[in-house]
Structure formats: structure tokens, C-alpha cells
Protein backbone atom coordinates (compact mmCIF):
# COMPACT_ATOMS: atom_id res chain seq x y z
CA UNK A 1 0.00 0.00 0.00
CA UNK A 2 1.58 2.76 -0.85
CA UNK A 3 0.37 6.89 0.02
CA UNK A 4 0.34 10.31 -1.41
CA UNK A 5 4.16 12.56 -0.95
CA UNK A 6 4.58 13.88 2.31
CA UNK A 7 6.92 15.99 4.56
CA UNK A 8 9.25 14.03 6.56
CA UNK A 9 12.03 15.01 8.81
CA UNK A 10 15.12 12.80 9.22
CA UNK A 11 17.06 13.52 12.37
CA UNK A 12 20.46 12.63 13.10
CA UNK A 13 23.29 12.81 15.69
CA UNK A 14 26.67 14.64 14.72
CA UNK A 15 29.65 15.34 16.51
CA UNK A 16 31.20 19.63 15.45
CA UNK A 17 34.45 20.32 15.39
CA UNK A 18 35.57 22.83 17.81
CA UNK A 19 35.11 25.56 15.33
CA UNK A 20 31.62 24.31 14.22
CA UNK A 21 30.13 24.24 17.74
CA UNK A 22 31.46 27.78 18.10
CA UNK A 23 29.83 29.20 14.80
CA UNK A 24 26.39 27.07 15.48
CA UNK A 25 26.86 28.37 19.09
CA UNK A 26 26.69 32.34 18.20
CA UNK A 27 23.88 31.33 15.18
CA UNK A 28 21.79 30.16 17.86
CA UNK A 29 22.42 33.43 20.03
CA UNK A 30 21.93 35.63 17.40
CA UNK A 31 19.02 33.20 16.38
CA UNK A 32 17.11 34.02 19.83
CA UNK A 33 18.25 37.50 19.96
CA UNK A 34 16.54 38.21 16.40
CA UNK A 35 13.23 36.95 17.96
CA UNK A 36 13.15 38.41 21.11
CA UNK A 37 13.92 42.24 19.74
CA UNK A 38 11.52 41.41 17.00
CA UNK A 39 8.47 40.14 19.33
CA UNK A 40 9.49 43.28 21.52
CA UNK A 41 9.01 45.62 18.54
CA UNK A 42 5.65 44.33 17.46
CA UNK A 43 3.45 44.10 20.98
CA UNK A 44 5.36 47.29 21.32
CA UNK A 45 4.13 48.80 18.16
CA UNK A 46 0.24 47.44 18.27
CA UNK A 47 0.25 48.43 22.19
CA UNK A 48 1.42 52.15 22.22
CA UNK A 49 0.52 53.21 18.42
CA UNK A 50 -2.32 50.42 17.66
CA UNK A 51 0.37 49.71 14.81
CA UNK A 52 0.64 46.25 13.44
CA UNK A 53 4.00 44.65 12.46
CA UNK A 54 4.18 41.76 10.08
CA UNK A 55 7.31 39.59 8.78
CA UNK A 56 7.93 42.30 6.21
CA UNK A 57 8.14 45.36 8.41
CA UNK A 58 10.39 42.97 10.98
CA UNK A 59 13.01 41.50 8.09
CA UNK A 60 13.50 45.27 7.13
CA UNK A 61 13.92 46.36 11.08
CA UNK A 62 16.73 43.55 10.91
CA UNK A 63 18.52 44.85 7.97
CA UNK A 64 18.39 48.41 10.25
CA UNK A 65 20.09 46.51 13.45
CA UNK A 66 22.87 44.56 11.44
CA UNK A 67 24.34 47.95 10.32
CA UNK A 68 24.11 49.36 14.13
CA UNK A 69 27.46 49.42 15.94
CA UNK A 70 25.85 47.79 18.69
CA UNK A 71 24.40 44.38 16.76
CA UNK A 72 26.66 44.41 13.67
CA UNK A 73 28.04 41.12 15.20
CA UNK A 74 24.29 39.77 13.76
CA UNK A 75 26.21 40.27 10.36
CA UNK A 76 28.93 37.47 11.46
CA UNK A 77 26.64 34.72 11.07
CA UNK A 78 24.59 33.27 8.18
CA UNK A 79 21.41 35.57 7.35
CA UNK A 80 19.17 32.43 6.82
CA UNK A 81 18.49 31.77 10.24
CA UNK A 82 17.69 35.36 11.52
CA UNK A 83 15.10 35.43 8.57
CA UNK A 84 13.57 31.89 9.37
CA UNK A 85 13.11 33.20 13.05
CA UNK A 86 11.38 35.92 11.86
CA UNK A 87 9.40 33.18 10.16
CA UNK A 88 8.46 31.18 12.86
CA UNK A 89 7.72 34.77 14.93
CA UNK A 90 5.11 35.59 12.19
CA UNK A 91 3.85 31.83 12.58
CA UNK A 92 3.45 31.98 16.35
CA UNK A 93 1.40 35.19 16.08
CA UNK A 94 -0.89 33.42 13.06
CA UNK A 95 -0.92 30.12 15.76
CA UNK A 96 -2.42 33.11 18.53
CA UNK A 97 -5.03 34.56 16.22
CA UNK A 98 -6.77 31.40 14.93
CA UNK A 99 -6.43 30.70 18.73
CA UNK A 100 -4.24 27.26 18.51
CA UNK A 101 -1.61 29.04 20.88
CA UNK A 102 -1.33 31.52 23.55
CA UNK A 103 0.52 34.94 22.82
CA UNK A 104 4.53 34.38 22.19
CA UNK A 105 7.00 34.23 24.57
CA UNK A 106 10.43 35.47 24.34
CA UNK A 107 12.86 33.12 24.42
CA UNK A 108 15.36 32.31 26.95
CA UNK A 109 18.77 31.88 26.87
CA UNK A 110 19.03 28.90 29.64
CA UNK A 111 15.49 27.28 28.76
CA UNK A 112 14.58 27.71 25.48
CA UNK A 113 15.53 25.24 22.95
CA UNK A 114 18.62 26.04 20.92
CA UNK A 115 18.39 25.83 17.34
CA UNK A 116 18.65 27.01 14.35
CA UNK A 117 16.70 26.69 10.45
CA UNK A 118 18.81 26.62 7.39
CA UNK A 119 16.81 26.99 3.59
CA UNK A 120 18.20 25.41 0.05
CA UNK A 121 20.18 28.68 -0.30
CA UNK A 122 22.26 28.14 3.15
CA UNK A 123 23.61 24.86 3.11
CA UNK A 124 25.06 22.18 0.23
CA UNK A 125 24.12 18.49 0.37
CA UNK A 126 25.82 16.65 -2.09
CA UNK A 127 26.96 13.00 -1.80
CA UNK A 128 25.79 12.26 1.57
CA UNK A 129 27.97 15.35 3.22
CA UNK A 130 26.18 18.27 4.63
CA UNK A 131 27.67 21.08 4.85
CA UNK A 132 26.06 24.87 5.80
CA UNK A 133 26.69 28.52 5.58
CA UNK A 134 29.93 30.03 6.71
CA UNK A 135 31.83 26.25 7.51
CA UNK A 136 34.20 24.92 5.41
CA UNK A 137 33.91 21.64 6.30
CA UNK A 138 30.86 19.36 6.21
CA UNK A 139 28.93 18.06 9.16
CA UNK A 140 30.34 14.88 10.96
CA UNK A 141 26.81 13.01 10.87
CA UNK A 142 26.08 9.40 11.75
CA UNK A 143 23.72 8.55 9.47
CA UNK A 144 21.75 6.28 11.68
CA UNK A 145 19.50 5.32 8.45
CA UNK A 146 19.05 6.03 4.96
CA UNK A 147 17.73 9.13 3.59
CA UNK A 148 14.66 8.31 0.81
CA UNK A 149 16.56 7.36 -2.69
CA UNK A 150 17.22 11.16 -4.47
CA UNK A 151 15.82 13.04 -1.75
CA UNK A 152 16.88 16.78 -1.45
CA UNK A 153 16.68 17.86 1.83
CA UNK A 154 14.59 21.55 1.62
CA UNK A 155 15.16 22.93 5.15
CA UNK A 156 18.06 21.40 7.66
CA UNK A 157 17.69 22.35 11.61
CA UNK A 158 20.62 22.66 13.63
CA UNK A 159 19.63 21.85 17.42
CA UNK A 160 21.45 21.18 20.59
CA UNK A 161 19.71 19.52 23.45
CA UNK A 162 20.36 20.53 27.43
CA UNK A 163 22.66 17.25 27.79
CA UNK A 164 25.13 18.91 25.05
CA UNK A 165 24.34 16.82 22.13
CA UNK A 166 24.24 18.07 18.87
CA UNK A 167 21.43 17.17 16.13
CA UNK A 168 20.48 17.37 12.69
CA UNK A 169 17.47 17.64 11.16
CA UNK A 170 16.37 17.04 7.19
CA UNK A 171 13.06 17.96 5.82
CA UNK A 172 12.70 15.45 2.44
CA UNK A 173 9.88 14.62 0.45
CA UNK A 174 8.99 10.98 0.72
CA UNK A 175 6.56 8.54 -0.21
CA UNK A 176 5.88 6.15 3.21
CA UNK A 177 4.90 2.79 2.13
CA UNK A 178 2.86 0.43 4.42
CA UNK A 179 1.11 -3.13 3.38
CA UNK A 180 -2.12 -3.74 3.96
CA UNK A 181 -3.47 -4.09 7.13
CA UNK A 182 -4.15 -7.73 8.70
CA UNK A 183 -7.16 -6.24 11.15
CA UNK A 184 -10.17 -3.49 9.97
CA UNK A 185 -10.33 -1.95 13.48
CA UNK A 186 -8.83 -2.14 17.31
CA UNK A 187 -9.65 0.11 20.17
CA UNK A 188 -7.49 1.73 22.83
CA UNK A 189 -7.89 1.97 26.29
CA UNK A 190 -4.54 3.65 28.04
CA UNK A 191 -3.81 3.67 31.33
CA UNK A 192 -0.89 3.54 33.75
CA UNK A 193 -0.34 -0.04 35.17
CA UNK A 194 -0.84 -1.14 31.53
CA UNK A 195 -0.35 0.84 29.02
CA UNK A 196 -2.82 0.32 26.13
CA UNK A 197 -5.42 -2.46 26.49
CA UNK A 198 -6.63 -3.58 22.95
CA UNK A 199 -9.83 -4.61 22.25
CA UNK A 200 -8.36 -8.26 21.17
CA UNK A 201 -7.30 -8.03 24.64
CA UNK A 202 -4.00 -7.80 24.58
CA UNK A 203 -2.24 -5.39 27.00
CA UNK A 204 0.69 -3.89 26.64
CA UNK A 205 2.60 -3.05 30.33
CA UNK A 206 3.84 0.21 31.09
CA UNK A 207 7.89 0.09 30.58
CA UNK A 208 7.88 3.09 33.55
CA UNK A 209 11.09 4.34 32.48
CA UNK A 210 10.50 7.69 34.59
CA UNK A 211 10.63 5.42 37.75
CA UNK A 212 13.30 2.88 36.37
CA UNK A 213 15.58 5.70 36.18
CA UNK A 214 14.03 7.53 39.94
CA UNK A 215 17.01 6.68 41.75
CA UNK A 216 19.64 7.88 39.69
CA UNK A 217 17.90 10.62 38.68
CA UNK A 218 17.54 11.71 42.42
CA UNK A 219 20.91 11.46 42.97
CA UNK A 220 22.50 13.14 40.33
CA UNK A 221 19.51 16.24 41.29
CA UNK A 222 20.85 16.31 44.68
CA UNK A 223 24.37 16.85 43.50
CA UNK A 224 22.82 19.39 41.44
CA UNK A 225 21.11 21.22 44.79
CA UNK A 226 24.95 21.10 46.76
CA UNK A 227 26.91 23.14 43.55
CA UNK A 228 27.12 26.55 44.17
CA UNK A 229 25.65 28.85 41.65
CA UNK A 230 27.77 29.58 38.28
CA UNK A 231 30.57 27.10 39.39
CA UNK A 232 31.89 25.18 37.21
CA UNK A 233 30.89 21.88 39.21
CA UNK A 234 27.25 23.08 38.99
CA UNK A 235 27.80 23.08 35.16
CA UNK A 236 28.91 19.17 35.23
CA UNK A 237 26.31 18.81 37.43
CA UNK A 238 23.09 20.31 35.63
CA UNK A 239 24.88 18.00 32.44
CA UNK A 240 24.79 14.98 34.63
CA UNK A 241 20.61 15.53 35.30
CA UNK A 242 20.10 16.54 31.85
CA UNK A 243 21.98 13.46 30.71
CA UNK A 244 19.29 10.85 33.09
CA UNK A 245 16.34 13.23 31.69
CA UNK A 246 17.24 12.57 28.02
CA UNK A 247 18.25 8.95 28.45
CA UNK A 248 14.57 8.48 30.15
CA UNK A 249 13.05 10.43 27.58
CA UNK A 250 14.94 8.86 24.40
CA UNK A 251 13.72 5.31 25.67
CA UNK A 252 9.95 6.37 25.98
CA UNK A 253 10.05 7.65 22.45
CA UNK A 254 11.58 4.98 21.36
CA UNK A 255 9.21 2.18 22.90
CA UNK A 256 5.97 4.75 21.58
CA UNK A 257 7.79 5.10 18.32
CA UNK A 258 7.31 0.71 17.87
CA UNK A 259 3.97 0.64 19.84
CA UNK A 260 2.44 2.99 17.20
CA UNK A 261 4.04 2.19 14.39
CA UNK A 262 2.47 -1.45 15.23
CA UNK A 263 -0.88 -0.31 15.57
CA UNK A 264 -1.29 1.51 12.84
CA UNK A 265 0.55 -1.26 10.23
CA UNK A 266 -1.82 -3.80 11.86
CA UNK A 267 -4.94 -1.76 11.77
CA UNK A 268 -6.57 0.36 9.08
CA UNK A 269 -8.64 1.60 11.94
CA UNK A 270 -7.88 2.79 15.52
CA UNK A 271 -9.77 4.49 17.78
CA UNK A 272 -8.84 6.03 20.61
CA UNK A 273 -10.29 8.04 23.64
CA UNK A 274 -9.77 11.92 23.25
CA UNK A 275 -8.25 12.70 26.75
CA UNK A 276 -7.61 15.97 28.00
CA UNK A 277 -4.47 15.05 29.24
CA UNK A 278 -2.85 18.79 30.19
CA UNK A 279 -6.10 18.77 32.68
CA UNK A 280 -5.02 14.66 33.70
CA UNK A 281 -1.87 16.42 35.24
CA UNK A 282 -3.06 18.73 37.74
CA UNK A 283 -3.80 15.72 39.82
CA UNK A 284 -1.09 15.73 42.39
CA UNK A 285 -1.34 11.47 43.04
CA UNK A 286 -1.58 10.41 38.63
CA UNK A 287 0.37 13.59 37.11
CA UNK A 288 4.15 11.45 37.38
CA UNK A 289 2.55 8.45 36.17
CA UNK A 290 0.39 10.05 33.44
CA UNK A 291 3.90 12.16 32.44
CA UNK A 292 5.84 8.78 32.20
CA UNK A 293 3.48 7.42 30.54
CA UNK A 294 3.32 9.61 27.16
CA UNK A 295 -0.24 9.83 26.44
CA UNK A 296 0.01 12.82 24.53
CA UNK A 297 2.81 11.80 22.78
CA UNK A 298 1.64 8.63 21.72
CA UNK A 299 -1.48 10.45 20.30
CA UNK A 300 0.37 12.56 18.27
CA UNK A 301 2.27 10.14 16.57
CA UNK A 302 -0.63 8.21 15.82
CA UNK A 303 -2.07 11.62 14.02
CA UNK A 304 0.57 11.57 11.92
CA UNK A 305 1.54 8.15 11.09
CA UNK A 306 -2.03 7.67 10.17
CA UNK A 307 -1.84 10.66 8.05
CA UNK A 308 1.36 9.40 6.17
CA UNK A 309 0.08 5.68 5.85
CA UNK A 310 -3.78 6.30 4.87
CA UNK A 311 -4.92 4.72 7.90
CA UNK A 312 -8.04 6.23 9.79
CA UNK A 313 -7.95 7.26 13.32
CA UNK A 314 -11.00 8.05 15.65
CA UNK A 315 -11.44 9.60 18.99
CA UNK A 316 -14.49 8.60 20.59
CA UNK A 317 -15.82 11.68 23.55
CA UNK A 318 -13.73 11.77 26.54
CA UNK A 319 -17.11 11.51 28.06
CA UNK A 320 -18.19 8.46 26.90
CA UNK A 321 -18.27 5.57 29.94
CA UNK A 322 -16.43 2.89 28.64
CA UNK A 323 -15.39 1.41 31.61
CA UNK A 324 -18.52 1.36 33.12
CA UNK A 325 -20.46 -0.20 30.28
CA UNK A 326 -20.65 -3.77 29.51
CA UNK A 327 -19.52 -4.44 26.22
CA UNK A 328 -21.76 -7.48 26.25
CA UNK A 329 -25.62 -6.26 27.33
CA UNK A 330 -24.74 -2.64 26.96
CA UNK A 331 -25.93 -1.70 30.65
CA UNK A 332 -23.83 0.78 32.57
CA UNK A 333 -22.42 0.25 36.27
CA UNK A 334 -23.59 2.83 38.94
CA UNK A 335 -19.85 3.47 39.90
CA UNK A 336 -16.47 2.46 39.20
CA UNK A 337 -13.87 3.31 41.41
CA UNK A 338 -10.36 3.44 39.97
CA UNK A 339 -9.04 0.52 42.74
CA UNK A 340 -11.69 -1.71 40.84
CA UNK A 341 -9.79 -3.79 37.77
CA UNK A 342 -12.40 -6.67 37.47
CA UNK A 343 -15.80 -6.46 37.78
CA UNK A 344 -19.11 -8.43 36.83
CA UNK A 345 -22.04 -7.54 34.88
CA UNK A 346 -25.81 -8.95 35.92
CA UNK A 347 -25.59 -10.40 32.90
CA UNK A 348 -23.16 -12.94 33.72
CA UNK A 349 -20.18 -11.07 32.26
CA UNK A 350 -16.99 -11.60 33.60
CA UNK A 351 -14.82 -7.89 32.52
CA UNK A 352 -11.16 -7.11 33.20
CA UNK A 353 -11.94 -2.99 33.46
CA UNK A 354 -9.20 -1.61 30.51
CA UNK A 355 -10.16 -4.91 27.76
CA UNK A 356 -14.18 -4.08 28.52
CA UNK A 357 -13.25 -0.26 27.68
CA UNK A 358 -10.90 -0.80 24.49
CA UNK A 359 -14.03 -2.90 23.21
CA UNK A 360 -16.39 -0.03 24.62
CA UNK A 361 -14.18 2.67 22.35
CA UNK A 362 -13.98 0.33 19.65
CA UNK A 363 -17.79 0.08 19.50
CA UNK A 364 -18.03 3.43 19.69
CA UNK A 365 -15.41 4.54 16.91
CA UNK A 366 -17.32 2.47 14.49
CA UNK A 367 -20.21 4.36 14.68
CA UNK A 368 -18.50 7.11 13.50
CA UNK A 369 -17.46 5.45 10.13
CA UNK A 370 -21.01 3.55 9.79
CA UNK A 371 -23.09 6.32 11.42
CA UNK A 372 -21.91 8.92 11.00
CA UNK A 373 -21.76 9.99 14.59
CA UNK A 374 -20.00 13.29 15.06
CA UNK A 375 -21.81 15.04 17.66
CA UNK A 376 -19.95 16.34 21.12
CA UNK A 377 -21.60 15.04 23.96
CA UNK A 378 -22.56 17.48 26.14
CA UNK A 379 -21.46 17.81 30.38
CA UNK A 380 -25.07 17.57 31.56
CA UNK A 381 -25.67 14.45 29.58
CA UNK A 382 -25.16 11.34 31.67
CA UNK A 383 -23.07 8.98 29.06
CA UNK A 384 -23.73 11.12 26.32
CA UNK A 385 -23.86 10.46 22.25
CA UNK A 386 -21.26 7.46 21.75
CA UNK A 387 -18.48 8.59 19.80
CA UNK A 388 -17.02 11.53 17.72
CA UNK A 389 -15.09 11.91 14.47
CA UNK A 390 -12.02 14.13 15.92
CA UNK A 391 -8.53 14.00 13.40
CA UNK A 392 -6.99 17.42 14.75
CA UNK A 393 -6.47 18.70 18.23
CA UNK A 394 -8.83 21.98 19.73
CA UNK A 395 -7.40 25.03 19.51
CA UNK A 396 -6.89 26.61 23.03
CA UNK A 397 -7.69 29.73 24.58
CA UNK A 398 -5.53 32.80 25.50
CA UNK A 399 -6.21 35.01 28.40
CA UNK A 400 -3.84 37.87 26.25
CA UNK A 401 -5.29 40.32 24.21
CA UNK A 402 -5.53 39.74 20.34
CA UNK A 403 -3.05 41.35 18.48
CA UNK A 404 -4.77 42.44 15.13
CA UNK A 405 -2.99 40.36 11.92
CA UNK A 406 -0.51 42.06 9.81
């Protein structure tokens, strides 16, 4: 089975020269300094002179600051970058106004992630060697796997992570191929001691790599907590912590990387619950468990891998009781305490809680496809409709005030 072209980004590990690491170290300063005095101008201009500011007005402001005596060290690096941040400025503010985002931030020179965006015009990739504006010599890159046969990398990112590695990004056109799936449908149930529960009733366990790695990670933070401030020891230190954090965080994608990948080859249908997971962890006793467990992160590469390989996903309402209701005579249970993991129905049904939902959601989902269910269940319903047809995530709300689009 084979799907339409798509955008795909190949991401690598390399290892800079000394001289590299210091050029992509000052792009990535000028990079955030760009964005900052550009996000300053504009909520400056629209809120003293009701004056709006869009990429043009901000790529000729930059042209203005490289030839100051103050910022003329923005002229040392490549130009790309600076304009591509202006770029991504211009999309955050579109993000705020169709309300997908909150207003922008600035960025921050200890938090914020440190990268930069090179076009066509700022790097040459020729014979497998990468190599980008204002270097002389190309990119030491492990090329972990293949690039698509011809591809032609349009944009390259430049990123380093808070543990000190260095990574490389390539967005190619490709053409994702998948074989046909062996099952129509499966539904989801995820939780925390298990995973997913599929409605074939399989479960998949929770690899818990947050806690795996608790110990460690608690000791290197309380050599963090001992360093005094702007040492160097605190440096090593912070490195150490960031170094557990990215370990823990490079095996979860990993293991949700296969998991998804699985369900989706498997399944030309999968239907999932649409949590609201950012409102899951405000609990103070399931917020660690819900974080290590990657909810979110598994849904969004299910989005997208069922976008690339033609497969349909569903989200039935987060309001719909699928654990309560017996998948077999269809009544519902008065309660059903979280401590509860097997229950039975009057009917003589004999449910383990997360199987019973998966086939619940599953039920649910295909009355979406056959139905044509789409309708959002409303609070004051008790169980509401059954299901609803949901591909892309709601756009949230921002207590700023709207900047008018320029």
C-alpha cells in the first residue's frame, strides 16, 4: 500500500568540530536574539501606536540593526536563520489569532531550545555530506538510516539539546509505504499499570522508564542542589541531570515510536479516547505516572503516522463511559472506582476494566465510520452520544489580548 508525498524530517546525531560548535553556538544566540527584539518591537508597536508589524516590516527592522554598531556582530553569522526566526515569529502570532496558541513568549537563553533553520540557499548536500553557511567543512553526521533514494533535503535544523548533544534535522519529500493491514479496526484503552489495552485483549505493560531511572535521577539532582551557583561543578552537574532526563526520555520515544508504528501497520482503523491530558496532570497522586506514561505523545504520533500511511484514526468523547459499560448487554455500572480492575455484569459477564473499555471505544469509533456519529456530547448528559469523528487537536484559549494580523 503505498500513500500520497509527504513531509518528513530525518534527524540525526553529529559530533562539530571545535570551530563548528562555536559558529552554530553564536547562530543560535543571534538566532534568539533576532526573535526576542523582533516580538518586543511588534506588541510594542500594536500596544502604544495600535500599529501592526508583520514579517515584512520585521526582516526590514533587521537589515536596520545589522548595520548598528551595537548588533553588527548579527552580520557574522549566516542571514538564513535570523530570517527563518522571523518566520516562525510571524507563525506563532498566526498560531495566537486562529487561537491554537497563547501569545509568544520570548525566548530564553538557559530554557529555550537552541536551534537554528537553514533553507536550500544556506547549506550544500551533495553525496551524503552536509555542509552549511559560513563552515568549510561538512557536518560529521552518523547517518543512523538512509535518507529516501534522491531526496533533497529543503530545510536542515541545527539543534542542541540541554545534555550537550548536537542534532540534525532534514526535511525530504517521501513517499511512506505500508502493506495492507491484517485487522479493519482495534480500540485503545490507556492507562498507567498497563499501558494500552486492545480490544483483542491484549495489554501492553507500562515500561515506567521515569521510575526505572528515579534513583539515579535523584541522585544526580541532589548533586545538582549542593553546587554553588555559576561554578563550574554546577555546570557538570546540571549536564549529569540533563543526561538521566534525556536517556529516560529517548527510551519512551523509542518504545511509543514501535507501539504505534504497530498499531497503525496492523490496523486500518484505531480508535482512541480523546483525553484531555494537560487537565489529567493537575492531579497531584496520577500527574508522574500520566507524564511517564506519554499519552500525549503517543497520540500525536498516531495523528501523523495515520496521516502518512492512509490509515483512519477516531477519537471517541472523553465523556463516553467505557469502563462502566458492559460491552456485552450494553448496561452501565452505577460506579467504578479506579481501585476496581475486574468487575461483573448482571448479565453474567466476567470484565477485566481496561479490555471491557478498548471494546467499549472500539464500539463506539465504528459508529463514527457507519453512522456517521460526530456530535460532542454534552457535560449535563449522563453517558452522552457514543463517539465523535475528531482528526486534529482543539485550539486553546488565551487570556492575552488579540493582536490584530498584519
Amino acid at each position: 500500500m503505498t500513500t500520497t508525498h509527504v513531509k518528513r524530517a530525518f534527524k540525526y546525531r553529529f559530533y562539530p568540530t571545535d570551530a563548528q560548535a562555536a559558529e552554530l553556538s553564536r547562530t543560535f544566540g543571534c538566532v534568539r536574539k533576532v526573535y526576542n527584539m523582533a516580538l518586543q518591537a511588534r506588541s510594542e508597536a500594536w500596544t502604544l501606536r495600535q500599529e501592526r508589524v508583520d514579517y515584512n516590516a520585521t526582516s526590514a527592522m533587521l537589515t536596520g540593526w545589522k548595520k548598528t554598531g551595537e548588533l553588527s556582530y548579527l552580520s557574522e553569522v549566516s542571514s538564513v536563520p535570523l530570517q527563518q526566526a522571523l518566520r516562525h515569529l510571524q507563525v506563532a502570532f498566526t498560531n495566537f489569532w486562529q487561537k491554537r496558541a497563547k501569545y509568544p513568549t520570548f525566548k530564553s537563553r538557559k530554557k529555550s531550545r537552541r536551534s537554528a533553520e537553514y533553507t536550500s540557499s544556506a547549506f550544500r548536500f551533495r553525496d551524503g555530506r552536509l555542509t552549511l553557511a559560513k563552515m568549510d567543512q561538512p557536518l560529521d553526521i552518523v547517518w543512523s538510516r538512509p535518507l529516501p533514494r534522491g531526496a533533497a533535503p529543503s530545510t536542515v535544523t541545527v539543534s542542541q539539546d540541554s545534555a550537550g548533544r548536537w542534532f540534525v534535522s532534514l526535511l525530504c519529500e517521501d513517499r511512506p509505504w505500508m502493506p495492507a493491514p491484517v485487522n479493519p479496526a482495534v480500540g485503545v484503552d490507556v492507562g498507567v499499570t498497563s499501558l494500552v489495552a486492545l480490544s483483542t485483549g491484549e495489554k501492553i505493560a507500562n515500561p515506567r522508564y521515569g521510575r526505572r531511572d528515579g534513583e539515579r535521577l535523584a541522585r544526580a539532582q541532589r548533586e545538582l542542589s549542593r553546587k554553588v551557583k555559576g561554578s563550574a561543578n554546577r555546570e557538570k552537574a546540571r549536564l549529569r541531570v540533563a543526561r538521566v532526563h534525556a536517556r529516560i526520555a529517548d527510551r519512551r520515544r523509542d518504545f511509543l515510536h514501535k507501539l504505534t508504528t504497530r498499531l497503525v501497520r496492523e490496523n486500518q482503523t484505531v480508535v482512541i479516547e480523546d483525553l484531555t491530558v494537560r487537565n489529567m496532570l493537575r492531579s497531584r497522586t496520577l500527574a508522574r505516572a500520566i507524564s511517564d506514561a506519554g499519552w500525549a505523545e503517543m497520540r500525536s504520533m498516531l495523528e501523523y503516522k495515520a496521516r502518512w500511511y492512509g490509515r483512519d484514526l477516531v477519537a471517541i468523547d472523553r465523556w463516553f463511559p467505557s469502563s462502566k459499560l458492559c460491552s456485552v448487554c450494553g448496561v452501565t455500572a452505577a460506579k467504578m472506582p479506579l481501585n476496581v480492575r475486574e468487575w461483573a455484569c448482571a448479565c453474567g459477564a466476567q470484565h477485566d476494566r481496561d479490555v471491557n473499555a478498548a471494546r467499549n471505544i472500539l464500539a463506539a469509533g465504528l459508529a463514527v465510520t457507519a453512522c456517521g456519529d460526530g456530535v460532542r456530547p454534552q457535560r449535563r448528559t449522563p453517558g452522552g452520544q457514543s463517539s465523535v469523528k475528531q482528526e486534529a487537536s482543539r485550539p486553546q484559549r488565551s487570556r492575552a489580548a488579540a493582536q490584530p494580523r498584519g
